[in-house]
C-alpha atoms as a PDB file:
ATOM      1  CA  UNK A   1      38.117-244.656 -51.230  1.00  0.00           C
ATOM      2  CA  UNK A   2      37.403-243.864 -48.223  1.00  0.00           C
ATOM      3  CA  UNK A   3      35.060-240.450 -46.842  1.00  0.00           C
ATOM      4  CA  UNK A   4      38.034-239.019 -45.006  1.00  0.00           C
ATOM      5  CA  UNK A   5      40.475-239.617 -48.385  1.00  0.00           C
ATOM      6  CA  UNK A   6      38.003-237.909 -50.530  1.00  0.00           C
ATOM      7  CA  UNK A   7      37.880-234.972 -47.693  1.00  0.00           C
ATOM      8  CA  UNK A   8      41.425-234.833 -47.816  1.00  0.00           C
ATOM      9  CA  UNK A   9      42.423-234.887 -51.399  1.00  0.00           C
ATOM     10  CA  UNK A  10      39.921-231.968 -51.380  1.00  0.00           C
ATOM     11  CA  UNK A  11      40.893-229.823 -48.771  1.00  0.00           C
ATOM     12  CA  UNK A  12      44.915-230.589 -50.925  1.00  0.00           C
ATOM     13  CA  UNK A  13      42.864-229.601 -54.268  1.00  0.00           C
ATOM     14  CA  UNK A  14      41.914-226.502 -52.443  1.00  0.00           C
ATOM     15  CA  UNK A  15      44.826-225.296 -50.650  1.00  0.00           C
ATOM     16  CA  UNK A  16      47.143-225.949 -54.001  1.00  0.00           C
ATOM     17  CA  UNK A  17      44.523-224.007 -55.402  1.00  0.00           C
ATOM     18  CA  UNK A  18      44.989-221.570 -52.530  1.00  0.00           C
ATOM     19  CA  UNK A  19      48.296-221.349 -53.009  1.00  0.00           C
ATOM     20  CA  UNK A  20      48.242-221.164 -56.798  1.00  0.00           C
ATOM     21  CA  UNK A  21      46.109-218.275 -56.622  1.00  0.00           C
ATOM     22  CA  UNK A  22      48.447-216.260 -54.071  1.00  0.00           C
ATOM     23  CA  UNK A  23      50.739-216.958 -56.200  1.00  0.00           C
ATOM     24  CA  UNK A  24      49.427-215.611 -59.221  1.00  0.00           C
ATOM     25  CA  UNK A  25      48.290-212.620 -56.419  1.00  0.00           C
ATOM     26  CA  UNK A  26      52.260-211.783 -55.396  1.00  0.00           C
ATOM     27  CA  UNK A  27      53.488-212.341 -59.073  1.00  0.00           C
ATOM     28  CA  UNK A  28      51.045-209.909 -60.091  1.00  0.00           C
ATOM     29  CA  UNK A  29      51.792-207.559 -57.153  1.00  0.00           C
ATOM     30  CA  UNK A  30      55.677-208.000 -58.146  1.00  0.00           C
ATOM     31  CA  UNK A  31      54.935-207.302 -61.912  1.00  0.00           C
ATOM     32  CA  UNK A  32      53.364-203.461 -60.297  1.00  0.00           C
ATOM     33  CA  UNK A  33      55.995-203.283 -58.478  1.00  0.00           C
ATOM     34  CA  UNK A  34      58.566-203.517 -61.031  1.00  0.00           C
ATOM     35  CA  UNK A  35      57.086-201.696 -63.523  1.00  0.00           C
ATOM     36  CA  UNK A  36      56.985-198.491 -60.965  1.00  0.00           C
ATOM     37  CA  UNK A  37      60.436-198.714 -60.402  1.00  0.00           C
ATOM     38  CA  UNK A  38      61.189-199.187 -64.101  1.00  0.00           C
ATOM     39  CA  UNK A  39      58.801-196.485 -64.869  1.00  0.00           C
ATOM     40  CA  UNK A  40      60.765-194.265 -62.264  1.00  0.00           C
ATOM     41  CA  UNK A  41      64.025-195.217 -64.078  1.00  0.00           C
ATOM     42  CA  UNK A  42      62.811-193.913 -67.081  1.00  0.00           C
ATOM     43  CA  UNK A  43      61.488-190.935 -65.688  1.00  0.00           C
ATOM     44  CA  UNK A  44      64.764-190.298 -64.340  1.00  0.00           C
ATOM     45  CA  UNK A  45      66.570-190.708 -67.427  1.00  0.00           C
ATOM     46  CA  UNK A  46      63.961-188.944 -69.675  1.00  0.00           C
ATOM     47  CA  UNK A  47      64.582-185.981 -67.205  1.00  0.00           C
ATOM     48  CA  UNK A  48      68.296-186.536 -67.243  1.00  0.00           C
ATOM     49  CA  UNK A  49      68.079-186.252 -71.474  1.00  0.00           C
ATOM     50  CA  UNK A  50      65.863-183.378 -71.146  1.00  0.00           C
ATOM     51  CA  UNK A  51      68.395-181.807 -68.989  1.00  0.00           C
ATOM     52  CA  UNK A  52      71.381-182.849 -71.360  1.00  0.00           C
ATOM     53  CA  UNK A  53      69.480-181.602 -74.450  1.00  0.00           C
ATOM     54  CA  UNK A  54      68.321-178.117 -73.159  1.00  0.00           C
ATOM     55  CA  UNK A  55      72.173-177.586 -71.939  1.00  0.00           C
ATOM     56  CA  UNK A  56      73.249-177.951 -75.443  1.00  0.00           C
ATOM     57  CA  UNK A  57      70.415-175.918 -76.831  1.00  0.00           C
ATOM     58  CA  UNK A  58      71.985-172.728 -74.858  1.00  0.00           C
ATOM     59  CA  UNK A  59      75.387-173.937 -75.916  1.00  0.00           C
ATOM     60  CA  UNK A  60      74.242-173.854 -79.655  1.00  0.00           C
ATOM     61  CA  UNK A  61      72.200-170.484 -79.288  1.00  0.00           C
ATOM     62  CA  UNK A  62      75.468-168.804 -78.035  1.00  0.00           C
ATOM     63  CA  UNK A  63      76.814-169.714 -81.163  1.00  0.00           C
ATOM     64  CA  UNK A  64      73.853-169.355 -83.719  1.00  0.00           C
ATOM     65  CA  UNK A  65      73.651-165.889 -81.939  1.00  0.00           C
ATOM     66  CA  UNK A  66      77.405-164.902 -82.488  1.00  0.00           C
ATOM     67  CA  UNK A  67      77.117-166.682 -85.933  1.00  0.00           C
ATOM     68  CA  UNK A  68      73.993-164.139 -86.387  1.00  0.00           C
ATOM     69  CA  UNK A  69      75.919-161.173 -85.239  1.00  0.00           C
ATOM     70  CA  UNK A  70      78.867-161.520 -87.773  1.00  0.00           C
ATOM     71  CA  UNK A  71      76.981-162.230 -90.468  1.00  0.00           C
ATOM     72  CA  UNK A  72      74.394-159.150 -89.431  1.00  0.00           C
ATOM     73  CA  UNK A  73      77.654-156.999 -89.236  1.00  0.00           C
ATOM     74  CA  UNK A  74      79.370-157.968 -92.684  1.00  0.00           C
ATOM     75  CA  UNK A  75      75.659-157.437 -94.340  1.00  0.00           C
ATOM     76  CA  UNK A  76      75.390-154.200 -92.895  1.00  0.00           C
ATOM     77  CA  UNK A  77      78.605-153.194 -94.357  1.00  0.00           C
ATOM     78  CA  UNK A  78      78.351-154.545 -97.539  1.00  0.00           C
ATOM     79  CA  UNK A  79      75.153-153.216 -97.873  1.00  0.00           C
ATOM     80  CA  UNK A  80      76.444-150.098 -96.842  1.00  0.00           C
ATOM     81  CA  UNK A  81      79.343-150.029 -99.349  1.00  0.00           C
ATOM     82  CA  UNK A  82      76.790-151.003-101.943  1.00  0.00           C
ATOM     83  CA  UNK A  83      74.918-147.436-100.822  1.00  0.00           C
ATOM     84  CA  UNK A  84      77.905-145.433-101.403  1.00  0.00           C
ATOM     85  CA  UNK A  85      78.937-146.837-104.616  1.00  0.00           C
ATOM     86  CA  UNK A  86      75.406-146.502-106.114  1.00  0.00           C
ATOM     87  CA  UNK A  87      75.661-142.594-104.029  1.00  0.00           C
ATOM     88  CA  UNK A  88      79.021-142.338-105.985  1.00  0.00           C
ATOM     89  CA  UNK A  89      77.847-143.560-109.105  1.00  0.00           C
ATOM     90  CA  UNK A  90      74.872-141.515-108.976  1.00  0.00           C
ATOM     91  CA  UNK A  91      76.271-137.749-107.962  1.00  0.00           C
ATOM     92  CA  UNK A  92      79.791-138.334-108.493  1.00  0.00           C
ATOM     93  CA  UNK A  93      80.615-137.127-104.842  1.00  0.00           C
ATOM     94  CA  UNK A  94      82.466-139.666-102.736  1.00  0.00           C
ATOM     95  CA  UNK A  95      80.250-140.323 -99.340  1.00  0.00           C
ATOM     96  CA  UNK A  96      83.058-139.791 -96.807  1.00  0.00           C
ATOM     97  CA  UNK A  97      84.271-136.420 -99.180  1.00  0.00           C
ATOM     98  CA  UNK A  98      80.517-135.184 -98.426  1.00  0.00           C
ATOM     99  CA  UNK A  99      80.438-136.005 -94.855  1.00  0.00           C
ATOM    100  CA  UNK A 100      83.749-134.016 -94.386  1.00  0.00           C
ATOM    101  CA  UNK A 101      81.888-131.387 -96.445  1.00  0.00           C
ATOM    102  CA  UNK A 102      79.004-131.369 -93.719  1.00  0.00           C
ATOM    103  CA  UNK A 103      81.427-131.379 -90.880  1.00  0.00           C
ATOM    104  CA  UNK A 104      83.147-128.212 -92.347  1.00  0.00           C
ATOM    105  CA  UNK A 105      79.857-126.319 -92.934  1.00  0.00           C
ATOM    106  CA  UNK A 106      78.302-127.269 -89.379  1.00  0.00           C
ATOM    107  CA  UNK A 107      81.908-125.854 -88.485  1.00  0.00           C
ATOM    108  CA  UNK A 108      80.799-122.531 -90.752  1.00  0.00           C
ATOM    109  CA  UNK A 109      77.605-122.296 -89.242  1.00  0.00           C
ATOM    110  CA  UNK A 110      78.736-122.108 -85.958  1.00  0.00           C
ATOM    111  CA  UNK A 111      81.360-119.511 -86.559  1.00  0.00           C
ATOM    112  CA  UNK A 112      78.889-117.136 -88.646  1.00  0.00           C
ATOM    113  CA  UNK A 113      76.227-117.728 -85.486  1.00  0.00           C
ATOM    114  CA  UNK A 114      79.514-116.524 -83.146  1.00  0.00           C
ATOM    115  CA  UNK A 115      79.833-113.317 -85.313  1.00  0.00           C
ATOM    116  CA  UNK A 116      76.286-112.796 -85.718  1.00  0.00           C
ATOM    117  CA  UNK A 117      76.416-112.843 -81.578  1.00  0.00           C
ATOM    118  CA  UNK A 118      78.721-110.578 -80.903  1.00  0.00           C
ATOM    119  CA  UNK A 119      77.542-107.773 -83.265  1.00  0.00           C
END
């Protein structure tokens, strides 16, 4: 072999090499690039999801809330009607039968204040 052979089998050793190493260079700058845009994607989506999710979150706390409310109501009265039974039980005096009672003597009250005004 001659000088200028082994000169130029080199210089084609280095430039594959060269070229082998921008290659691996762009395939790694195209591997970053890709992955930014997929990251991106996913971004987008996670936010889209997060979106989606806290949209059905108020949808289900409207509910749970008027769920809550009926159920607060229906305890309240049956509690309630517990209180006047046990009242009932207790005295013997219906509860409604005494609040008419109180209504007639706050009536009384004011009537014997009118008199007591006008003497």
């Amino acid at each position: 072999m001659s000088d200028k052979t082994v000169v130029k089998a080199a210089k084609n050793v280095v430039e594959s090499g060269e070229s082998i190493a921008r290659n691996i260079w762009l395939a790694g700058l195209g591997l970053y690039s890709r992955s930014l845009e997929e990251a991106q994607q996913l971004n987008e989506k996670t936010s889209n999801v997060f979106d989606e999710l806290v949209e059905r979150g108020k949808e289900v706390e409207v509910q749970a809330k008027e769920c809550i409310g009926r159920n607060t109501e229906k305890a309240s009265e049956e509690v309630e009607a517990g209180m006047n039974d046990l009242f009932y039980r207790l005295s013997g005096v219906d509860r409604e039968k005494l609040e008419r009672m109180d209504e007639k003597i706050d009536k009384l009250t004011k009537a014997v204040e009118k008199l007591a005004a006008a003497e």
